[in-house]
PDB file of N, CA and C in Angstrom:
ATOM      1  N   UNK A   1      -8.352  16.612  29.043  1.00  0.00           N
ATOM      2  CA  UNK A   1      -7.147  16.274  28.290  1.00  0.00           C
ATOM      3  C   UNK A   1      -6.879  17.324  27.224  1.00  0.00           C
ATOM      4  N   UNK A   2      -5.606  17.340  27.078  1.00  0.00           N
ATOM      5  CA  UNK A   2      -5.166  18.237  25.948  1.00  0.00           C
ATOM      6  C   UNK A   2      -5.564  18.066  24.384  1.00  0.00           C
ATOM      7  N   UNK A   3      -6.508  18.864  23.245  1.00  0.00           N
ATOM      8  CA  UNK A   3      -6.890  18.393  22.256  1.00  0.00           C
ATOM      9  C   UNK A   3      -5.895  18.148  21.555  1.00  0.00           C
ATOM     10  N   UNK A   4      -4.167  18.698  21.323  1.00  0.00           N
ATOM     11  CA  UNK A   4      -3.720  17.750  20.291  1.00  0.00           C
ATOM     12  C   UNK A   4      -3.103  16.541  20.927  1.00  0.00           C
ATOM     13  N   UNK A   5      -3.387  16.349  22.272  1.00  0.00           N
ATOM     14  CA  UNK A   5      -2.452  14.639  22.542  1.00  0.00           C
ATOM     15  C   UNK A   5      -4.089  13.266  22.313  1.00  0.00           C
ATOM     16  N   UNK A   6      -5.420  14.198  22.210  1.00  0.00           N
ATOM     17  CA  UNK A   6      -6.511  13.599  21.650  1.00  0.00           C
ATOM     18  C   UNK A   6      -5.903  13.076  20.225  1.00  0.00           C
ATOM     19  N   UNK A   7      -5.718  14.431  19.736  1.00  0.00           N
ATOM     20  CA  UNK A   7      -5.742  13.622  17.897  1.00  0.00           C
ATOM     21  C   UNK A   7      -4.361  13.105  17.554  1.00  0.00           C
ATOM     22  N   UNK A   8      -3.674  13.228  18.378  1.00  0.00           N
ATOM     23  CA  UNK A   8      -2.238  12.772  17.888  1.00  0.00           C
ATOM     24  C   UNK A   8      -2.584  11.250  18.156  1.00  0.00           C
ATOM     25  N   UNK A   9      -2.963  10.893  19.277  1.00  0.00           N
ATOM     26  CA  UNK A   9      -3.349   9.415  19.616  1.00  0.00           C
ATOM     27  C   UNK A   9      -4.312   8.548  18.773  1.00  0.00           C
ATOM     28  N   UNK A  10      -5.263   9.891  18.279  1.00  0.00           N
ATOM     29  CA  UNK A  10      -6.097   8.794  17.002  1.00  0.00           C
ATOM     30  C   UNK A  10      -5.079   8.996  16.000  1.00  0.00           C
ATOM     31  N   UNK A  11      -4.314   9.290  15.427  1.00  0.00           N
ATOM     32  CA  UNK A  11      -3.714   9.483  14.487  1.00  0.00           C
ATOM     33  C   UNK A  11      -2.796   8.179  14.591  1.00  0.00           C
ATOM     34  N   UNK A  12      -2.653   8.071  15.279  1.00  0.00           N
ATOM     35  CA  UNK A  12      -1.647   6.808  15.117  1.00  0.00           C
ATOM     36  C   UNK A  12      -2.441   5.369  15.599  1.00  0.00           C
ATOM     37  N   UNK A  13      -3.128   5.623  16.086  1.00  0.00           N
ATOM     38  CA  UNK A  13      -3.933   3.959  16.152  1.00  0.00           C
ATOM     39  C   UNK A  13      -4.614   4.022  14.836  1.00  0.00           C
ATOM     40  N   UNK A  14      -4.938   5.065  14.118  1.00  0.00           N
ATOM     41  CA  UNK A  14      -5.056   5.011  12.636  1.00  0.00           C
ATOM     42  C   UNK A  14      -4.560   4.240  11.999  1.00  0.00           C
ATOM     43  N   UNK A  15      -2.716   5.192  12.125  1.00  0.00           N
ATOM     44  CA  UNK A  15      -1.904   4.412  11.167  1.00  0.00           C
ATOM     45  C   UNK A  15      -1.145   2.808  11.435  1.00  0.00           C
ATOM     46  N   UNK A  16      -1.549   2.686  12.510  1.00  0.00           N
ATOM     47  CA  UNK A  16      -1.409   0.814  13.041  1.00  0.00           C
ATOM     48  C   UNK A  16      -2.383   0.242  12.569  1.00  0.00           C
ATOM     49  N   UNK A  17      -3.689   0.782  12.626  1.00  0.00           N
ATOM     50  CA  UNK A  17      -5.047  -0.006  12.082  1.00  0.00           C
ATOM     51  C   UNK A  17      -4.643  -0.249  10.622  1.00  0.00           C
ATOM     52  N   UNK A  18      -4.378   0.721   9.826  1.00  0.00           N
ATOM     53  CA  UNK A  18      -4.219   0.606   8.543  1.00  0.00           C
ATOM     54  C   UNK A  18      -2.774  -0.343   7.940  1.00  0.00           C
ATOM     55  N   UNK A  19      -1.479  -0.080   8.838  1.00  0.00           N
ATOM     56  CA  UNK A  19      -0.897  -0.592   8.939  1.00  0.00           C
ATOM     57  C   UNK A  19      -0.707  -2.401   9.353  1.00  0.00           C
ATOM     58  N   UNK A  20      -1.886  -2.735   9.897  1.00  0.00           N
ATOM     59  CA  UNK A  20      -2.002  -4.155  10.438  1.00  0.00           C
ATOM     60  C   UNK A  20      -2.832  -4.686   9.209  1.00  0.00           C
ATOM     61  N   UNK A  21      -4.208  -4.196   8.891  1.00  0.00           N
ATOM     62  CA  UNK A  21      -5.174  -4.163   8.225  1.00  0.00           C
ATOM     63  C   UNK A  21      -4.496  -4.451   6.672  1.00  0.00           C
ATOM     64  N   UNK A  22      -3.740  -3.268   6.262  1.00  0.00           N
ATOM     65  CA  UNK A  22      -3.708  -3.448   4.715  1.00  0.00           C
ATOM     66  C   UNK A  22      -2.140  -2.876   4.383  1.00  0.00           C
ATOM     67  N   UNK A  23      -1.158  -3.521   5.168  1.00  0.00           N
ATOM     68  CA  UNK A  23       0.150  -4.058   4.769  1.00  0.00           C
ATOM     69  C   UNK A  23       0.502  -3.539   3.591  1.00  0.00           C
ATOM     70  N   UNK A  24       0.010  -4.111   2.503  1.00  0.00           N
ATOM     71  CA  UNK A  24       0.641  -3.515   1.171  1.00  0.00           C
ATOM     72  C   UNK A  24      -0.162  -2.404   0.626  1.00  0.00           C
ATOM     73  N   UNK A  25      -1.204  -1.725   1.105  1.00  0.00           N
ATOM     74  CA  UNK A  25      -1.262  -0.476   0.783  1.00  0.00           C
ATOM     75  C   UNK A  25      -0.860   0.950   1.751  1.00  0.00           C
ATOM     76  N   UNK A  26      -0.675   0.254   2.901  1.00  0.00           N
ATOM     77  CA  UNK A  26       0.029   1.139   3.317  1.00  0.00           C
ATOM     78  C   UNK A  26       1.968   1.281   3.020  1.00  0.00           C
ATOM     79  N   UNK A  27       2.363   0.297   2.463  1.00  0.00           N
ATOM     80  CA  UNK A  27       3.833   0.415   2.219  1.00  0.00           C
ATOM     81  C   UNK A  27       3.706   1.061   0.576  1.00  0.00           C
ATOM     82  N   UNK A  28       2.335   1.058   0.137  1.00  0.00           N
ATOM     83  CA  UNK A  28       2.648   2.077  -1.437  1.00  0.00           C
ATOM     84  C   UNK A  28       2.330   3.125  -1.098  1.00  0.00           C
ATOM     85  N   UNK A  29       1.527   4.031   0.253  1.00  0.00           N
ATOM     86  CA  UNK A  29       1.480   4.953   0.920  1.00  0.00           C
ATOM     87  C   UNK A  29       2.615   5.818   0.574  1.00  0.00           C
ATOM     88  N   UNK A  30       3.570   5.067   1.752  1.00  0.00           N
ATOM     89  CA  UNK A  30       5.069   5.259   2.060  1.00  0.00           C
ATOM     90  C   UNK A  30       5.658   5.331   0.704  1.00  0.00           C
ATOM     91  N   UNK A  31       5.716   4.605   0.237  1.00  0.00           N
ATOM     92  CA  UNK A  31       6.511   4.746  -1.041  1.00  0.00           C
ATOM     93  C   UNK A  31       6.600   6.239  -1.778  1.00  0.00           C
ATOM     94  N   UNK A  32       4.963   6.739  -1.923  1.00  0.00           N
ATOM     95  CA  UNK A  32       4.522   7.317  -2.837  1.00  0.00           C
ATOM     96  C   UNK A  32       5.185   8.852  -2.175  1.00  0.00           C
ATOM     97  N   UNK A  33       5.164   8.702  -0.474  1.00  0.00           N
ATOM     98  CA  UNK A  33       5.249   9.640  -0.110  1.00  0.00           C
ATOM     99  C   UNK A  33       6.593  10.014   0.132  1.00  0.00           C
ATOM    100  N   UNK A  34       7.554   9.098   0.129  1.00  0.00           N
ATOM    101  CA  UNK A  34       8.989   9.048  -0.231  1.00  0.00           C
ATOM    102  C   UNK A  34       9.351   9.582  -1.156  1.00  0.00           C
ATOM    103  N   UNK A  35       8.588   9.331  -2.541  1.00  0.00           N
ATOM    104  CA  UNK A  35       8.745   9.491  -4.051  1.00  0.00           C
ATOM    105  C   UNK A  35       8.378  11.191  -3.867  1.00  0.00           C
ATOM    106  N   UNK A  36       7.772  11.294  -3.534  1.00  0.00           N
ATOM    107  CA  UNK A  36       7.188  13.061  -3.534  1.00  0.00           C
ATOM    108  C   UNK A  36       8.246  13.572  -2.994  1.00  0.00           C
ATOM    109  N   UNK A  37       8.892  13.680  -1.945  1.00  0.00           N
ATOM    110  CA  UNK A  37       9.956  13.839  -1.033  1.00  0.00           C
ATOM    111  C   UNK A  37      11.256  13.911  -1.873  1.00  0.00           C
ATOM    112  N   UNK A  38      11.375  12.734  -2.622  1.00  0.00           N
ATOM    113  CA  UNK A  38      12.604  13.125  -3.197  1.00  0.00           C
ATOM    114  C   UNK A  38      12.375  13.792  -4.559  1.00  0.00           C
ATOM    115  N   UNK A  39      10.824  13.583  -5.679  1.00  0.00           N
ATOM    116  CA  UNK A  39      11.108  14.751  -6.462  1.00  0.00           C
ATOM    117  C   UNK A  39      10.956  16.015  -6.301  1.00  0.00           C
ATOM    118  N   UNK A  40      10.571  16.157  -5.260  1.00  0.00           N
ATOM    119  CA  UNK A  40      10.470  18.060  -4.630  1.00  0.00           C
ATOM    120  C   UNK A  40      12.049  18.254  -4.323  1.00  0.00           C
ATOM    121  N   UNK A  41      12.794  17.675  -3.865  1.00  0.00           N
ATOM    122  CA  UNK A  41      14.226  17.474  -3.491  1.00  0.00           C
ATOM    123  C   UNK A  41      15.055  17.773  -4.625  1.00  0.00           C
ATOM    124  N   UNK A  42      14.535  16.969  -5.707  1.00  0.00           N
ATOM    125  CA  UNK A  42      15.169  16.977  -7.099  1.00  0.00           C
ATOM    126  C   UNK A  42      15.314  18.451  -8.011  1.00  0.00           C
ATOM    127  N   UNK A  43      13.899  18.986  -7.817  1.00  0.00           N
ATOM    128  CA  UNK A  43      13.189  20.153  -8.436  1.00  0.00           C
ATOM    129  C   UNK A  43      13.710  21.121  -7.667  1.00  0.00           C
ATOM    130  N   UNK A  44      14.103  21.219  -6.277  1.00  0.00           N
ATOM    131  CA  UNK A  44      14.475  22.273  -5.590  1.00  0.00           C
ATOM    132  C   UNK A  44      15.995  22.180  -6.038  1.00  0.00           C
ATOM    133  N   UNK A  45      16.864  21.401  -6.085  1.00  0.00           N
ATOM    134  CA  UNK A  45      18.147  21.431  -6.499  1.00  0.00           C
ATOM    135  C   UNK A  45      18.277  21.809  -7.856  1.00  0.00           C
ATOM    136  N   UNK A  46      17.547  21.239  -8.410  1.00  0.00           N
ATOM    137  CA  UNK A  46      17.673  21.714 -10.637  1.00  0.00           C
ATOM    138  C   UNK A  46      17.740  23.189 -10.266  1.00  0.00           C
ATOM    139  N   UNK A  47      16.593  23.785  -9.418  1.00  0.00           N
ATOM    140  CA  UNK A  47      15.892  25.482  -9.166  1.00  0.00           C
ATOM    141  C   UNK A  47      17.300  26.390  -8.858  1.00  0.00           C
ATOM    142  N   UNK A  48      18.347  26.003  -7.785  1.00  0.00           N
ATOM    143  CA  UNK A  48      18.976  26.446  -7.371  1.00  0.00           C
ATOM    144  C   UNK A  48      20.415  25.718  -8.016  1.00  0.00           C
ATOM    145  N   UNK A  49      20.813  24.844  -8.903  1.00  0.00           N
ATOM    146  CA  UNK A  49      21.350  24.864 -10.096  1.00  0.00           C
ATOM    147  C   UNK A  49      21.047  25.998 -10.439  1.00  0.00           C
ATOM    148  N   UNK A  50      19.895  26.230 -11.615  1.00  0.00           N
ATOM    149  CA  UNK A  50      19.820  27.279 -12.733  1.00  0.00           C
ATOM    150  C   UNK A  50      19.836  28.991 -11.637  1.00  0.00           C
ATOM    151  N   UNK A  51      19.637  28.840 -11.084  1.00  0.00           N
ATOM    152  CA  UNK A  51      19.625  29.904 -10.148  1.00  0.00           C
ATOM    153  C   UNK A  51      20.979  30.775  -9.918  1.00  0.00           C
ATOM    154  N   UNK A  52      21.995  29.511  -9.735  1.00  0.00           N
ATOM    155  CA  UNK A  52      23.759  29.766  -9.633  1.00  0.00           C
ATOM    156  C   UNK A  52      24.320  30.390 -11.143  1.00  0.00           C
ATOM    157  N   UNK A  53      23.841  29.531 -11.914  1.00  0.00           N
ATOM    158  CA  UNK A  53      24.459  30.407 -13.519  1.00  0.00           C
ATOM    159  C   UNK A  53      24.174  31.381 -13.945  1.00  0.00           C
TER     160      UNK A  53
END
């Protein structure tokens, strides 16, 4: 078998295990990783604001 369709497959019975298992820490996971997402988003726009003036 191909090694990344190996780890791609543990990778996600991972995130179901964890996902079934512990519900509300995996949705502050998500959250947190949402939150990163949009202040890198934020910081890249301020960057290229001050960048334009």
């Amino acid at each position: 078998m191909d090694t990344k369709k190996i780890v791609m497959g543990a990778l996600v019975v991972f995130v179901l295990f964890v996902i079934i298992t512990q519900p509300v820490k995996a949705a502050d996971m998500v959250q947190i990783g949402f939150q990163g997402i949009s202040d890198a988003a934020h910081g890249i726009g301020e960057f290229m604001t001050e960048l334009v003036r």
